[in-house]
C-alpha atoms as a PDB file:
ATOM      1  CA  UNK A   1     -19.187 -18.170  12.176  1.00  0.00           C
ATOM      2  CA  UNK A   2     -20.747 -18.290  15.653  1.00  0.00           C
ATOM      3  CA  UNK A   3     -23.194 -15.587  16.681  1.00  0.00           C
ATOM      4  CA  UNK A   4     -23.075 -14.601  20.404  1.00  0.00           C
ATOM      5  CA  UNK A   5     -25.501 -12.240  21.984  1.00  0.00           C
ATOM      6  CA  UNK A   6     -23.880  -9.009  22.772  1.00  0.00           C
ATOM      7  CA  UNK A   7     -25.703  -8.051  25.681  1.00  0.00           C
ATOM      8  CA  UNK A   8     -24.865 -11.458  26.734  1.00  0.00           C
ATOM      9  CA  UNK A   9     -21.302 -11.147  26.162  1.00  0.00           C
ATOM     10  CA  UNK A  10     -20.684  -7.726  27.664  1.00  0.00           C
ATOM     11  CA  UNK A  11     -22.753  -9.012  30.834  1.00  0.00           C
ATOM     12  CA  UNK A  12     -20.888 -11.941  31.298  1.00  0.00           C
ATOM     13  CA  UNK A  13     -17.297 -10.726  31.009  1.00  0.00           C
ATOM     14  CA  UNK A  14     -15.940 -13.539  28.940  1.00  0.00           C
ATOM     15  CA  UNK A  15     -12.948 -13.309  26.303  1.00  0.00           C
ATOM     16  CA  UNK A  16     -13.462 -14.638  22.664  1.00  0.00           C
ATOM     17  CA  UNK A  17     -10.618 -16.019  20.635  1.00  0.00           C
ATOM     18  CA  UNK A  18     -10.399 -14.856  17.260  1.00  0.00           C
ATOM     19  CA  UNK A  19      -6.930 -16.691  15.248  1.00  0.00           C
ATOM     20  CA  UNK A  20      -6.291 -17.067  12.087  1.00  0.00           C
ATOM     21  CA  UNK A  21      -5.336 -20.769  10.535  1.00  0.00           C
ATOM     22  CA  UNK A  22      -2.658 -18.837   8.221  1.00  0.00           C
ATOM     23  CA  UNK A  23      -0.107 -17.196  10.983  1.00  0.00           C
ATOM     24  CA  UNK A  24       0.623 -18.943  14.358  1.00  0.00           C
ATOM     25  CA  UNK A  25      -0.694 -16.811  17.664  1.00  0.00           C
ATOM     26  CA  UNK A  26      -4.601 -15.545  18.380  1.00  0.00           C
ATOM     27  CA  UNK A  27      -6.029 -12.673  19.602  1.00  0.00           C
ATOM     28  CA  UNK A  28      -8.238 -12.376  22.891  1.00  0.00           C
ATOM     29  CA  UNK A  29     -11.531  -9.818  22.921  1.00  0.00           C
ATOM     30  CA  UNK A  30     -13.634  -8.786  25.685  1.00  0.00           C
ATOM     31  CA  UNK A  31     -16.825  -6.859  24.965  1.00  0.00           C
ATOM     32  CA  UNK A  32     -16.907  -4.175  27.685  1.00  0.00           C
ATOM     33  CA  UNK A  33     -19.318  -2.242  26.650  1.00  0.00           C
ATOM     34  CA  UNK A  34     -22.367  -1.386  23.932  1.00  0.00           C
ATOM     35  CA  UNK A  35     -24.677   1.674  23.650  1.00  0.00           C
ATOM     36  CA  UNK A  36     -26.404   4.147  21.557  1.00  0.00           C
ATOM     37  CA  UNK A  37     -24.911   7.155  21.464  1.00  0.00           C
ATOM     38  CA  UNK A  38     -26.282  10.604  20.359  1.00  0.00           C
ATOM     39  CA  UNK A  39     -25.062  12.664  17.624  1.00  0.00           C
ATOM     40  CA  UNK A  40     -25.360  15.302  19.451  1.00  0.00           C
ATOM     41  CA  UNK A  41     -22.819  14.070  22.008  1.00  0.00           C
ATOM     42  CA  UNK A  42     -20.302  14.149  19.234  1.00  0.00           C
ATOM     43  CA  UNK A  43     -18.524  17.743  18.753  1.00  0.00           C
ATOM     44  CA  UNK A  44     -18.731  18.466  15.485  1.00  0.00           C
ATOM     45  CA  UNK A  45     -20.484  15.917  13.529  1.00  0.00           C
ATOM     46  CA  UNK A  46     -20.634  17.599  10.548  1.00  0.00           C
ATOM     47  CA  UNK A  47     -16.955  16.797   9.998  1.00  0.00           C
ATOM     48  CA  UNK A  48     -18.003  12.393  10.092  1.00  0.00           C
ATOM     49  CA  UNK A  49     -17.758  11.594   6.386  1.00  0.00           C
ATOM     50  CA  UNK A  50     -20.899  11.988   4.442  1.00  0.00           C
ATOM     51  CA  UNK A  51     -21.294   8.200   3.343  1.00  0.00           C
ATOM     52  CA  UNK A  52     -22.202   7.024   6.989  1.00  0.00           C
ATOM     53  CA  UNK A  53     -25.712   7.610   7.117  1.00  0.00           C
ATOM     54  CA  UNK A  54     -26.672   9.748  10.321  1.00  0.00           C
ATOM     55  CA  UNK A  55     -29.804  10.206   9.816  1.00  0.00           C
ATOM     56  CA  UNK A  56     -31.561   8.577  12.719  1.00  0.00           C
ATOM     57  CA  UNK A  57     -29.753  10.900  15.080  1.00  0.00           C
ATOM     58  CA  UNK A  58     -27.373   8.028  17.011  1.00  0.00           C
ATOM     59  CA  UNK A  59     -24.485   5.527  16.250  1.00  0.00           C
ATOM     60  CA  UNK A  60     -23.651   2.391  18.645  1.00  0.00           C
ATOM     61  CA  UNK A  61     -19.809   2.677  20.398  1.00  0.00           C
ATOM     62  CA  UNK A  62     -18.666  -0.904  21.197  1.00  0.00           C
ATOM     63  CA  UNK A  63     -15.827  -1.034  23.058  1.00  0.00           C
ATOM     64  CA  UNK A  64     -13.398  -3.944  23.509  1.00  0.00           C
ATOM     65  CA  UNK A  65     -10.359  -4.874  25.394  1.00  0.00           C
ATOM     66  CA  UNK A  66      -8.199  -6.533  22.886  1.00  0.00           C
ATOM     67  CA  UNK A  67      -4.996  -8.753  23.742  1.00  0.00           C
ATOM     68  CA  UNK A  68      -2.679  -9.875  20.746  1.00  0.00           C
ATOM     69  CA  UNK A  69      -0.943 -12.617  21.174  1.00  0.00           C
ATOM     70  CA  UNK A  70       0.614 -12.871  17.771  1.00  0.00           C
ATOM     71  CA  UNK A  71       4.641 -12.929  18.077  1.00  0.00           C
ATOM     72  CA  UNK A  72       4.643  -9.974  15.110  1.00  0.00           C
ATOM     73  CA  UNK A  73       2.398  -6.223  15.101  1.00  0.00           C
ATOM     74  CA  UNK A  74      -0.768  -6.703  14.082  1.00  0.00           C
ATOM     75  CA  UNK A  75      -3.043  -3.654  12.544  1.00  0.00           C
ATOM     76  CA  UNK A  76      -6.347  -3.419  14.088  1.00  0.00           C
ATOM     77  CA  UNK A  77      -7.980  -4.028  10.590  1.00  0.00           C
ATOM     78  CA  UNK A  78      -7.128  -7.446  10.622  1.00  0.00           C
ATOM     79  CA  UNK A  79      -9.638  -7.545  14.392  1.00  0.00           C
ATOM     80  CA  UNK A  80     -12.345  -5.569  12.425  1.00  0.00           C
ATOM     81  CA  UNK A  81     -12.260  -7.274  10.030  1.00  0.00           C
ATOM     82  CA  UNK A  82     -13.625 -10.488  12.208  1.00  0.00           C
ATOM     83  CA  UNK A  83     -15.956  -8.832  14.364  1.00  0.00           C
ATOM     84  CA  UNK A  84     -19.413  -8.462  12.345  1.00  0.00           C
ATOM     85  CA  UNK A  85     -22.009  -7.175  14.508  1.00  0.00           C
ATOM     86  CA  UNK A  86     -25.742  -8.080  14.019  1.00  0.00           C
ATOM     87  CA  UNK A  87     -29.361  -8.046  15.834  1.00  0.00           C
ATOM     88  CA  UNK A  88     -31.496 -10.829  16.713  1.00  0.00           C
ATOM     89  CA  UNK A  89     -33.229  -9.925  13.235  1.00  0.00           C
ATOM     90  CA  UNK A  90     -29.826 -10.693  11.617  1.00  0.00           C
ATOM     91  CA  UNK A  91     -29.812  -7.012  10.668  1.00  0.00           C
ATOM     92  CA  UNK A  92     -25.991  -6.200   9.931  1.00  0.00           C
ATOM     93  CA  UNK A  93     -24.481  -2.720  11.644  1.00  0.00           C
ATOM     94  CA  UNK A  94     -22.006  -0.801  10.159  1.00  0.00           C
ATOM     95  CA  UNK A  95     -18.987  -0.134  10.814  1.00  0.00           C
ATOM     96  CA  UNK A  96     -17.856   3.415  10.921  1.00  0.00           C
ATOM     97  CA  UNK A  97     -14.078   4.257  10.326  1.00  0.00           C
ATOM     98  CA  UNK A  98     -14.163   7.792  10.297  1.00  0.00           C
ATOM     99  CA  UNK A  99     -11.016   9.889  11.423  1.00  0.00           C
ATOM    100  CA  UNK A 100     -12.946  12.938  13.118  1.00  0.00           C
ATOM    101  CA  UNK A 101     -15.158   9.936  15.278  1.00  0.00           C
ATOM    102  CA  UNK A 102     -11.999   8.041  16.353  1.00  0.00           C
ATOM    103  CA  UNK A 103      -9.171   9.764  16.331  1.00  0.00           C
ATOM    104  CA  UNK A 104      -9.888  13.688  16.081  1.00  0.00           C
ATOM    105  CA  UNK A 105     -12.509  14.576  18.224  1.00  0.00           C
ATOM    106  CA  UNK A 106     -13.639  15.315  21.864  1.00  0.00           C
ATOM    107  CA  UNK A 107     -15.492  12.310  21.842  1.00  0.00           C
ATOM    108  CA  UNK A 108     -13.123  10.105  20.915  1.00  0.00           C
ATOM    109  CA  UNK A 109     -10.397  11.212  23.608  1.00  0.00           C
ATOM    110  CA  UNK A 110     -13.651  10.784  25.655  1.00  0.00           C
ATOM    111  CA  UNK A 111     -13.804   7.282  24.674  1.00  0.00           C
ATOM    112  CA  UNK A 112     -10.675   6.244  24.552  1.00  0.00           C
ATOM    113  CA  UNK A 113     -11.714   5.723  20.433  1.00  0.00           C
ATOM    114  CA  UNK A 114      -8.020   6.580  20.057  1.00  0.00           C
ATOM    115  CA  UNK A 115      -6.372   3.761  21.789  1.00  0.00           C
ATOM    116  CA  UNK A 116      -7.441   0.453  19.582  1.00  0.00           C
ATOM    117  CA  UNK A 117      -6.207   2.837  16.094  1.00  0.00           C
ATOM    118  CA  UNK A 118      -3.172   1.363  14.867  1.00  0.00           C
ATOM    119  CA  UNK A 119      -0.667  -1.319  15.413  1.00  0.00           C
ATOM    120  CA  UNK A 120      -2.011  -4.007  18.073  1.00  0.00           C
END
């Protein structure tokens, strides 16, 4: 698995292929965008399920620009599913699949969150 910066990535605009050896087509991601952002920017966090751990007051929103170019749909788990996300101290973040965070709330019609959930 190749580790590439995301600072890096998001500054330098570039697409990564992600394919799988099992189906013929790929899929294309650009990193547009990383950043902390406050709970308190989300309306309603009380409603995020209880096993995310919140406690440090912020998650990290990466956004992406996906293109599939599988001839079939696609869900979007199969995408998350390749995309780990780690530090330079190899520390491993979590991924947060919440419904109120991506789909329900202010925030994520804010963000857009709504947009990658579902059938690529």
């Amino acid at each position: 698995m190749n580790k590439i910066p995301i600072k890096s990535a998001v500054d330098a605009n570039c697409w990564l292929k992600i394919s799988n050896n099992q189906e013929e087509g790929f899929i294309k991601v650009r990193l547009t965008e990383f950043r902390k952002v406050l709970i308190n920017e989300i309306d309603k966090p009380e409603f995020i399920d209880r096993q995310y751990n919140l406690s440090e007051g912020y998650i990290y929103l990466l956004k992406l620009d996906v293109v599939s170019f599988y001839k079939q749909q696609m869900g979007s788990f199969y995408l998350l599913s390749n995309i780990i996300i780690v530090d330079h101290d190899d520390f491993k973040f979590q991924q947060i699949d919440d419904a109120h965070l991506s789909l329900y709330s202010t925030f994520a019609l804010k963000f857009a969150m709504t947009a990658n959930d579902g059938w690529t």
